[in-house]
N, C-alpha and C. Protein backbone atom coordinates (compact mmCIF):
# COMPACT_ATOMS: atom_id res chain seq x y z
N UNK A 1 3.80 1.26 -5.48
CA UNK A 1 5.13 1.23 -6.04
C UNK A 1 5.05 0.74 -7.47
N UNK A 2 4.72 1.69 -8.43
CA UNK A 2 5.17 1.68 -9.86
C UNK A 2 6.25 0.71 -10.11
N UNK A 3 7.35 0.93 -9.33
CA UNK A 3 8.76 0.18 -9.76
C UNK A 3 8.12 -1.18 -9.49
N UNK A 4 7.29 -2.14 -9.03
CA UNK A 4 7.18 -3.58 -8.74
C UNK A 4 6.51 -3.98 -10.24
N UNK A 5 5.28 -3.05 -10.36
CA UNK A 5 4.30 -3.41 -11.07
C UNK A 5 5.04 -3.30 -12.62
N UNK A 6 5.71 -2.14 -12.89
CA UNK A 6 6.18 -1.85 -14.31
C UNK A 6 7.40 -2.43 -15.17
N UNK A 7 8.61 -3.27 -13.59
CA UNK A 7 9.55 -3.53 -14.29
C UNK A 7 9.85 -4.83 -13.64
N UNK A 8 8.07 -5.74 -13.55
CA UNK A 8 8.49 -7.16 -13.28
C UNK A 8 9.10 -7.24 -12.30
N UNK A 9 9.30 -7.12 -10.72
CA UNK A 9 9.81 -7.16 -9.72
C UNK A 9 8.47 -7.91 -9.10
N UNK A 10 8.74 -8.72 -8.35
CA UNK A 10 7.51 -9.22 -7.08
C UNK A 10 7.60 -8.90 -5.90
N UNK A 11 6.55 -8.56 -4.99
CA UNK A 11 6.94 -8.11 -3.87
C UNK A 11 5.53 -8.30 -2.86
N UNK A 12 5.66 -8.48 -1.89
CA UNK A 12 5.02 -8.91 -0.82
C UNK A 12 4.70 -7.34 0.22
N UNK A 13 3.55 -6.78 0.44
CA UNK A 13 3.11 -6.30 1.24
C UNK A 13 2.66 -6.40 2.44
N UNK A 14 2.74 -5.63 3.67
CA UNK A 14 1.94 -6.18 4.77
C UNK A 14 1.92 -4.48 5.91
N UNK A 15 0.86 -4.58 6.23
CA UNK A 15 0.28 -3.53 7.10
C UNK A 15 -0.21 -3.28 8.39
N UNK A 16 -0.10 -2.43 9.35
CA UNK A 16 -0.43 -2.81 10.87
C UNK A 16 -2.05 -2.97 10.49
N UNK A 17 -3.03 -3.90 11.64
CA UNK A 17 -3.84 -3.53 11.69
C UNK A 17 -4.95 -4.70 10.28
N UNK A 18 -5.83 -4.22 11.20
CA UNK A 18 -6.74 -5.10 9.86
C UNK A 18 -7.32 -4.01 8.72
N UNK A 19 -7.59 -4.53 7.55
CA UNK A 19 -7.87 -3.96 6.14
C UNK A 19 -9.53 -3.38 6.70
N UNK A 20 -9.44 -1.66 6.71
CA UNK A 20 -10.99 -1.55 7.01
C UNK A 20 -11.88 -2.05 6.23
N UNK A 21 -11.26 -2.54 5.14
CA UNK A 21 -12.32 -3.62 3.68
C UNK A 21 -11.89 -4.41 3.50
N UNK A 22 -12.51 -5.28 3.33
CA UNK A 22 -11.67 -6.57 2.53
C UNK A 22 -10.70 -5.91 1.07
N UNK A 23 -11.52 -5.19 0.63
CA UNK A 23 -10.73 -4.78 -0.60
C UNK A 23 -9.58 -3.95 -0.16
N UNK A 24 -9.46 -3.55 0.90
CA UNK A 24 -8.38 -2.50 1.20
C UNK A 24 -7.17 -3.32 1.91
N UNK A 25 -6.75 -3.90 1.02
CA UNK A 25 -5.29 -4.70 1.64
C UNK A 25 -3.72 -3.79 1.03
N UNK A 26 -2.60 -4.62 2.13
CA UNK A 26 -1.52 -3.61 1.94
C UNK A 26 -1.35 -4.25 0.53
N UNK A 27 -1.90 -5.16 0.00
CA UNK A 27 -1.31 -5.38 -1.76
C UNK A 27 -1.59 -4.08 -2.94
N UNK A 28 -2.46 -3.38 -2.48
CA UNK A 28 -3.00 -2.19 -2.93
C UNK A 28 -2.09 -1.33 -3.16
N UNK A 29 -1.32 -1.28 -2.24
CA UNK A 29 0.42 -0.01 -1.98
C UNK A 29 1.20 -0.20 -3.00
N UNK A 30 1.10 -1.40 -3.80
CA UNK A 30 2.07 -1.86 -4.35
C UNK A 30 1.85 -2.61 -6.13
N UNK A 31 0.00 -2.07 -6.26
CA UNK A 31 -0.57 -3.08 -7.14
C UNK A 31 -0.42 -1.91 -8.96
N UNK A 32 0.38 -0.71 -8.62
CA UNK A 32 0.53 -0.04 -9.73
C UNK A 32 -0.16 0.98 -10.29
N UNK A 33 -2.02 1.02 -9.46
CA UNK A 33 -2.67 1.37 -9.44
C UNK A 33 -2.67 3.13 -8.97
N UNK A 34 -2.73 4.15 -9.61
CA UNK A 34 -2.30 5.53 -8.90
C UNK A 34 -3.53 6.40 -8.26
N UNK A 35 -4.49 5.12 -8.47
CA UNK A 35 -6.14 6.02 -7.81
C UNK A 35 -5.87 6.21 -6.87
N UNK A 36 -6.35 7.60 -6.46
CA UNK A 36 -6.57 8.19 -5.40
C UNK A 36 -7.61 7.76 -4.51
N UNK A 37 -8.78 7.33 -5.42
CA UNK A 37 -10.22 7.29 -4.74
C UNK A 37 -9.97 6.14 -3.91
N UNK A 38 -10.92 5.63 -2.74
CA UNK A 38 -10.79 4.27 -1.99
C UNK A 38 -12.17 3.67 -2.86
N UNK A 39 -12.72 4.64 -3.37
CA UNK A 39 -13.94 4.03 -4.43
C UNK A 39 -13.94 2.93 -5.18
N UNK A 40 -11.99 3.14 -6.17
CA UNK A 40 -12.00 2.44 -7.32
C UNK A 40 -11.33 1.25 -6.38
N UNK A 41 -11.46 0.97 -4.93
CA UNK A 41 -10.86 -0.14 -4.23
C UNK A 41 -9.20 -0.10 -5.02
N UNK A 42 -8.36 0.91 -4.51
CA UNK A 42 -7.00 1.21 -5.14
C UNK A 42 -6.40 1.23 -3.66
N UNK A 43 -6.62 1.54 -2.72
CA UNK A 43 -6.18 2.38 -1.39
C UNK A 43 -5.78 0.98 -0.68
N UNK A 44 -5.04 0.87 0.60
CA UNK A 44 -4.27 0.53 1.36
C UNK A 44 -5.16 1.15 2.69
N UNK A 45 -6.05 0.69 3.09
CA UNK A 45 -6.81 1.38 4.33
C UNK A 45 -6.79 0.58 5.86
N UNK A 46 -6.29 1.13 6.74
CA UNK A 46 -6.40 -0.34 8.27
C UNK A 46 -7.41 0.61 8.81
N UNK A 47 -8.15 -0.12 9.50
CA UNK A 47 -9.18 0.33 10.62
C UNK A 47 -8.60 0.54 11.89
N UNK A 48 -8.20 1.80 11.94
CA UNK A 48 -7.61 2.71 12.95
C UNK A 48 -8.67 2.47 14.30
N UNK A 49 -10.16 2.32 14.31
CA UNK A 49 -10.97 2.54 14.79
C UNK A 49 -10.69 1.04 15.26
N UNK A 50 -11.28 0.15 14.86
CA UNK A 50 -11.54 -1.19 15.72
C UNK A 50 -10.11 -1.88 16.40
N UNK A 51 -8.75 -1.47 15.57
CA UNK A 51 -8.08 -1.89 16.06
C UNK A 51 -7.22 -0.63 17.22
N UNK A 52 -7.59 0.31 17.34
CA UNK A 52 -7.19 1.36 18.16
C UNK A 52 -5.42 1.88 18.03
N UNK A 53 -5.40 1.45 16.70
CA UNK A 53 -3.81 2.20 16.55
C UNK A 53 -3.46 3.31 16.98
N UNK A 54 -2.47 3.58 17.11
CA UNK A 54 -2.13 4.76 17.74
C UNK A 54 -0.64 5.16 16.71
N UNK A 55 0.05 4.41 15.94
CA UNK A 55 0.60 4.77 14.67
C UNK A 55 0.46 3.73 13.82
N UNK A 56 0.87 3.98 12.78
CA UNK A 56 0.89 2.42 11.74
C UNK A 56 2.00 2.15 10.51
N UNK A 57 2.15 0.99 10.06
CA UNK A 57 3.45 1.05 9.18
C UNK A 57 2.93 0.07 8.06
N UNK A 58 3.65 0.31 6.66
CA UNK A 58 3.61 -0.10 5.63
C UNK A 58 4.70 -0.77 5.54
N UNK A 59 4.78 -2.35 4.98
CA UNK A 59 5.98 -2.66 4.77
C UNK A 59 6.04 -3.24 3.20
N UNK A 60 7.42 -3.42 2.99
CA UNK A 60 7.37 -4.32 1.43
C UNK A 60 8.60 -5.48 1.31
N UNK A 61 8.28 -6.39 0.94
CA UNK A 61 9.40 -7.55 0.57
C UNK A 61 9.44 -7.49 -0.57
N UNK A 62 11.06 -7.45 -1.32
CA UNK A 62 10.73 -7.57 -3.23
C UNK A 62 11.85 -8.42 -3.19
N UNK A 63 11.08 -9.22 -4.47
CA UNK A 63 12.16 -9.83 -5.06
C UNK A 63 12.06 -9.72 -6.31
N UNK A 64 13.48 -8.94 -7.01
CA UNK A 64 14.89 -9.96 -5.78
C UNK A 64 15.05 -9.16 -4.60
N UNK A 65 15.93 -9.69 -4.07
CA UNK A 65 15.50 -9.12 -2.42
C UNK A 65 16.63 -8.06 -2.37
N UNK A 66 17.39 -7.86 -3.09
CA UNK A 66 18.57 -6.49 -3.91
C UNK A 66 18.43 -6.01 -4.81
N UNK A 67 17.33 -4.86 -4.83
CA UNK A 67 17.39 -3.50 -5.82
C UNK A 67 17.44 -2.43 -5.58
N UNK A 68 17.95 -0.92 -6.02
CA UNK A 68 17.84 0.17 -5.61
C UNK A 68 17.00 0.59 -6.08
N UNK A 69 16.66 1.57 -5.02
CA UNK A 69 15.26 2.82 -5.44
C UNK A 69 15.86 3.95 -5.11
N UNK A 70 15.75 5.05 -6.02
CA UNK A 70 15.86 5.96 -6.05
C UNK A 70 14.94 6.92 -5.65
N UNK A 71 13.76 6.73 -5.58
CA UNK A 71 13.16 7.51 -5.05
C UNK A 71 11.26 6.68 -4.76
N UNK A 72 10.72 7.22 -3.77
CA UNK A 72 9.64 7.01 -3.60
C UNK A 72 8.12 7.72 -3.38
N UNK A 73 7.39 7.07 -4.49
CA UNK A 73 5.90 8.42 -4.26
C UNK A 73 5.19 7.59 -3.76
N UNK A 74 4.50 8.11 -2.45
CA UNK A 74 3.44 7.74 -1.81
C UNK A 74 2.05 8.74 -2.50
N UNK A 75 0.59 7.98 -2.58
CA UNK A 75 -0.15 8.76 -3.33
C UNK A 75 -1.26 8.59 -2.35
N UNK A 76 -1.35 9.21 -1.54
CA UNK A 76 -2.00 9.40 -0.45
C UNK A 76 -3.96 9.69 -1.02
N UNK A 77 -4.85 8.97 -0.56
CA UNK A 77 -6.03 9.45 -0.36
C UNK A 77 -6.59 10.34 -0.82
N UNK A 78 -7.27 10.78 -1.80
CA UNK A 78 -7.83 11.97 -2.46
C UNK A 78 -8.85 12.51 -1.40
N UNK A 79 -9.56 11.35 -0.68
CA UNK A 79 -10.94 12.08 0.50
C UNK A 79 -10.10 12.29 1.58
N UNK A 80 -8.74 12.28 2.03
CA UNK A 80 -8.08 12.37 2.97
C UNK A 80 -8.09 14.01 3.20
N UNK A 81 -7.85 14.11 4.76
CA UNK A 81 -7.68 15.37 5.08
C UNK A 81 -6.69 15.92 5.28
């Protein structure tokens, strides 16, 4: 989310599931960053595998805890299928 990182908003992330990396936390979703790669450690990744999800969710807290969004880009995985 561009909108946290670009116009000074703070906001709190959190994700089902554990980070398949340490580097791959839900702060990633939200850190401004538009890499695709999980290379440049940009990605938001849970280990589907050890924790046996069967769906999963992204969440966000901002403050202030009242702003509108108009719209939202998710930038999904470049090695994704």
């Amino acid at each position: 989310m561009n909108l946290v990182h670009f116009h000074g908003y703070r906001a709190v992330a959190a994700m089902s599931g554990t980070p398949h990396n340490a580097a791959w936390t839900a702060d990633k979703a939200i850190d401004g960053n538009t890499s695709q790669s999980y290379l440049s450690n940009s990605c938001a990744i849970s280990n589907i595998y050890t924790d046996k999800l069967k769906s999963s969710y992204l969440k966000m807290w901002f403050k202030p805890s009242t702003i509108n969004i108009a719209y939202i880009e998710i930038y999904f995985r470049s090695e994704s299928k």
